[in-house]
N, C-alpha and C. Protein backbone atom coordinates (compact mmCIF):
# COMPACT_ATOMS: atom_id res chain seq x y z
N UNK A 1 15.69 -39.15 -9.66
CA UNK A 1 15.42 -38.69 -11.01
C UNK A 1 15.69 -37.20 -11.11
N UNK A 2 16.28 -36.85 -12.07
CA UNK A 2 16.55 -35.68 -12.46
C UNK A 2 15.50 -34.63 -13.02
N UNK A 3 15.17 -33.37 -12.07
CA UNK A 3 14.00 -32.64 -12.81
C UNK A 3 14.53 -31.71 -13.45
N UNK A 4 15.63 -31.45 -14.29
CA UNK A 4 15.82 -30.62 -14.53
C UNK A 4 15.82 -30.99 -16.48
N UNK A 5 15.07 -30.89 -17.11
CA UNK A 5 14.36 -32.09 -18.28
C UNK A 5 14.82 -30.84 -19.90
N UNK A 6 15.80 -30.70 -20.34
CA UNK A 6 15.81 -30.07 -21.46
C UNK A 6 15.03 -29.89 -22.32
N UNK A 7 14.38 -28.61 -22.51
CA UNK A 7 13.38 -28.72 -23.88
C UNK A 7 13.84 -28.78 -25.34
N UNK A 8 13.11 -29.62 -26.16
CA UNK A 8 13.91 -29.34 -27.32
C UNK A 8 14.26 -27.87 -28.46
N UNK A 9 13.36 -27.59 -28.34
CA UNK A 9 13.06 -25.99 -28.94
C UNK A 9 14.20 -25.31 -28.41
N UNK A 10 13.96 -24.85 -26.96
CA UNK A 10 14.89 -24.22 -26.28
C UNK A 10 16.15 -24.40 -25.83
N UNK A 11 16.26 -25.88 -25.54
CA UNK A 11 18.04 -26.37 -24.61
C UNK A 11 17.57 -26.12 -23.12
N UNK A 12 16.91 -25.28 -22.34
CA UNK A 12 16.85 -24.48 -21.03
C UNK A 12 15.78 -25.68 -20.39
N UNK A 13 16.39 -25.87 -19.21
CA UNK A 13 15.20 -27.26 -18.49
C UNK A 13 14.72 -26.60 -18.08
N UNK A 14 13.51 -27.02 -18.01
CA UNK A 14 12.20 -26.55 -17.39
C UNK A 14 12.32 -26.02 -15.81
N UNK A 15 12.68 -26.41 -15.47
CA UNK A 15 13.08 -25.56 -13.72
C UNK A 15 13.41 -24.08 -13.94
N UNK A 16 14.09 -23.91 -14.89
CA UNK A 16 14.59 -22.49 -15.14
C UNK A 16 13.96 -21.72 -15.73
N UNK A 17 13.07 -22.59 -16.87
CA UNK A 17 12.10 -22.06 -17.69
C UNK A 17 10.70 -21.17 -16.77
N UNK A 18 10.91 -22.38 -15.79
CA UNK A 18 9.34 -22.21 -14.75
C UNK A 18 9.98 -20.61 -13.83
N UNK A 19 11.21 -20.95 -13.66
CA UNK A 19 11.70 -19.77 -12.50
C UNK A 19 11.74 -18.11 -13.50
N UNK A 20 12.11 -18.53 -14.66
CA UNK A 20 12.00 -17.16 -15.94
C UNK A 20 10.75 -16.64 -15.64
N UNK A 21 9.75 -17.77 -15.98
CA UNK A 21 7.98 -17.53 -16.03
C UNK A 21 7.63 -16.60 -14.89
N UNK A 22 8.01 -16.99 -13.65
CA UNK A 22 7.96 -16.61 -12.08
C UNK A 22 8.65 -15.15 -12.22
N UNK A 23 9.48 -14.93 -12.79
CA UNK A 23 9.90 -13.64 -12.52
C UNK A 23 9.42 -12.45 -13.24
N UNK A 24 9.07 -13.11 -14.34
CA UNK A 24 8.33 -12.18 -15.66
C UNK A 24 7.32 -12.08 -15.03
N UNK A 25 6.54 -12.84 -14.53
CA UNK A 25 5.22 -12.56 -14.21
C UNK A 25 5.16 -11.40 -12.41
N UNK A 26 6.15 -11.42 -12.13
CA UNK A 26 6.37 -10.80 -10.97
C UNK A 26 6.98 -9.24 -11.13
N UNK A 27 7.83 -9.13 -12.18
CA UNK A 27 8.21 -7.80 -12.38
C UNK A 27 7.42 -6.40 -12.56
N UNK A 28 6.32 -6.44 -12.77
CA UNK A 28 5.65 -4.98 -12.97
C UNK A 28 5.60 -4.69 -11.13
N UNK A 29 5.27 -6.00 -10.29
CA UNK A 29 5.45 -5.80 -8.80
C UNK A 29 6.68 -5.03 -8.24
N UNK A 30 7.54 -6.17 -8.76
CA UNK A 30 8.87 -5.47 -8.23
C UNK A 30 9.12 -4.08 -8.61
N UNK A 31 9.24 -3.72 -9.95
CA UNK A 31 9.05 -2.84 -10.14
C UNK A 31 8.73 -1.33 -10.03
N UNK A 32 7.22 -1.34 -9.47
CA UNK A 32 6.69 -1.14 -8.69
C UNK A 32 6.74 -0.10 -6.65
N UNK A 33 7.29 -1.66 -6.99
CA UNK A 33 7.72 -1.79 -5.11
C UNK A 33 9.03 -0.78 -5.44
N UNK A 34 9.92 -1.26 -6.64
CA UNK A 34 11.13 -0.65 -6.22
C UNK A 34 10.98 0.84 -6.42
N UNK A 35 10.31 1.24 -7.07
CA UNK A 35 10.14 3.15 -7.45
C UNK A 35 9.19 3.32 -6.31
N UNK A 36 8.59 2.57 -5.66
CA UNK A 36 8.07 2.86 -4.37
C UNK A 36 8.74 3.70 -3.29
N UNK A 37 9.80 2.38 -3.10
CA UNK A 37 10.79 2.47 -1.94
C UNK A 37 11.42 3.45 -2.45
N UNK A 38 12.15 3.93 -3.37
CA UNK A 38 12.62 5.12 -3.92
C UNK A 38 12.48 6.76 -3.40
N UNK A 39 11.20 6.38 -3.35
CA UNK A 39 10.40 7.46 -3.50
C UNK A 39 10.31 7.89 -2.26
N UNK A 40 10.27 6.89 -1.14
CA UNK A 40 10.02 6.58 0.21
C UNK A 40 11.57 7.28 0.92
N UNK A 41 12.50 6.85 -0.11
CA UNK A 41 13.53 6.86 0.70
C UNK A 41 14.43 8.48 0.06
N UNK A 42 14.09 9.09 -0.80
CA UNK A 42 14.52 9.86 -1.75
C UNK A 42 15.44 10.53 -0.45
N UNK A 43 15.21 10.69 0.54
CA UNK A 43 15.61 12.05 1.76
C UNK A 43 16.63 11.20 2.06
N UNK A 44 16.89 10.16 2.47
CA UNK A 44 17.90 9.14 2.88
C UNK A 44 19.42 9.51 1.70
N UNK A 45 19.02 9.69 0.39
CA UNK A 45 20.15 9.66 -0.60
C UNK A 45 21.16 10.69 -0.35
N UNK A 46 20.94 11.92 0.29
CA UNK A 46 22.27 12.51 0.93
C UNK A 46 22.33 12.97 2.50
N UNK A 47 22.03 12.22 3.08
CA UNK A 47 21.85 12.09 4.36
C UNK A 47 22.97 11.27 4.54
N UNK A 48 22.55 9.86 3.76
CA UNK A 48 23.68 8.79 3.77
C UNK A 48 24.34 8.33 2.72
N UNK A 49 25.32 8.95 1.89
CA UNK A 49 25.95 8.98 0.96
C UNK A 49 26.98 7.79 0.78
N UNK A 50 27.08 6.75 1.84
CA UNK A 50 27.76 5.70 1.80
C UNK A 50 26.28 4.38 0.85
N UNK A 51 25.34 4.95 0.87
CA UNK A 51 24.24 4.72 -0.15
C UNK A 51 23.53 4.99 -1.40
N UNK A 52 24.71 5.94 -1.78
CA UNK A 52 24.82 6.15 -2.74
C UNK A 52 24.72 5.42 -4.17
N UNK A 53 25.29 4.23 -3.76
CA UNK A 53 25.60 3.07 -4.91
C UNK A 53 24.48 2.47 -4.94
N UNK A 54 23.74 1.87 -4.19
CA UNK A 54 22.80 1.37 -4.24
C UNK A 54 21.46 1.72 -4.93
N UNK A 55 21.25 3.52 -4.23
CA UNK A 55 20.28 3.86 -4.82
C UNK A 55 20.65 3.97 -6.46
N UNK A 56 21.81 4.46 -6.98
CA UNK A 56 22.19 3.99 -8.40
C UNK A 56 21.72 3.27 -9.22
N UNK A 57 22.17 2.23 -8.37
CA UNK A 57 21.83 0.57 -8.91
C UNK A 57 20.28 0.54 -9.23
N UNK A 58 19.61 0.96 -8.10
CA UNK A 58 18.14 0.70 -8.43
C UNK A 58 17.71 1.86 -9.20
N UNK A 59 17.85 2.56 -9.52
CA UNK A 59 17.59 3.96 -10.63
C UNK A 59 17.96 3.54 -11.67
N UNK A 60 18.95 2.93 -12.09
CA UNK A 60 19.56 2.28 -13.41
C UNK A 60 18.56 0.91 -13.49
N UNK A 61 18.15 0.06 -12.65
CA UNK A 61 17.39 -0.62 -13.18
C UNK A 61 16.11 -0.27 -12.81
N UNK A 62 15.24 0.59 -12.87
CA UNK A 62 14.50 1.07 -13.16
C UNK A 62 14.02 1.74 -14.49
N UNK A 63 15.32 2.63 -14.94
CA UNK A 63 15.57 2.89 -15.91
C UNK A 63 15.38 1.69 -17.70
N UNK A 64 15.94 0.88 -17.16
CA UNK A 64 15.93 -0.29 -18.10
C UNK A 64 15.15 -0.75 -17.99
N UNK A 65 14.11 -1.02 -17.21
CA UNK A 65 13.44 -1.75 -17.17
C UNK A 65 11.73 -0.80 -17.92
N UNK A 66 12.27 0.30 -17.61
CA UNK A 66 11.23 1.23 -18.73
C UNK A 66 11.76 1.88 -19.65
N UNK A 67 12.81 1.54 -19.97
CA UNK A 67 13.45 1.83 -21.75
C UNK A 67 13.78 3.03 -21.40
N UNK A 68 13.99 3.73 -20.19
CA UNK A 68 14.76 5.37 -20.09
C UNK A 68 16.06 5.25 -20.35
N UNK A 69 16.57 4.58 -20.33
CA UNK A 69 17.94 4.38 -20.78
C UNK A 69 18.35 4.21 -22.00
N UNK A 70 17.45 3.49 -22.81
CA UNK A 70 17.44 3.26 -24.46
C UNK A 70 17.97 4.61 -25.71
């Protein structure tokens, strides 16, 4: 049997719906964790400049994810 069960309202089966729920409810963590590690690692960003991109990546979504970018 197939669990993947379309809602009508939405179109989105519930597996995905449940995994959305799971992540929303997890993000102020991640979040969190990630301006953590940031913060942790700030000395690392030109030390090792082949890491550059990365720390980017997570500054930009950090950014979005608290409307600094808006």
């Amino acid at each position: 049997m197939n669990d993947l069960i379309p809602l009508p309202s939405v179109g989105k089966p519930r597996k995905a719906e449940a995994l959305d729920a799971r992540l929303i409810a997890a993000a102020p963590d991640l979040l969190n964790a990630l301006d953590g590690l940031l913060d942790y690692l700030r000395d690392y960003d030109a030390d090792y400049p082949e890491a550059a991109p990365i720390f980017g990546k997570a500054r930009a979504a950090i950014a979005k994810a608290t409307g600094e970018n808006a």
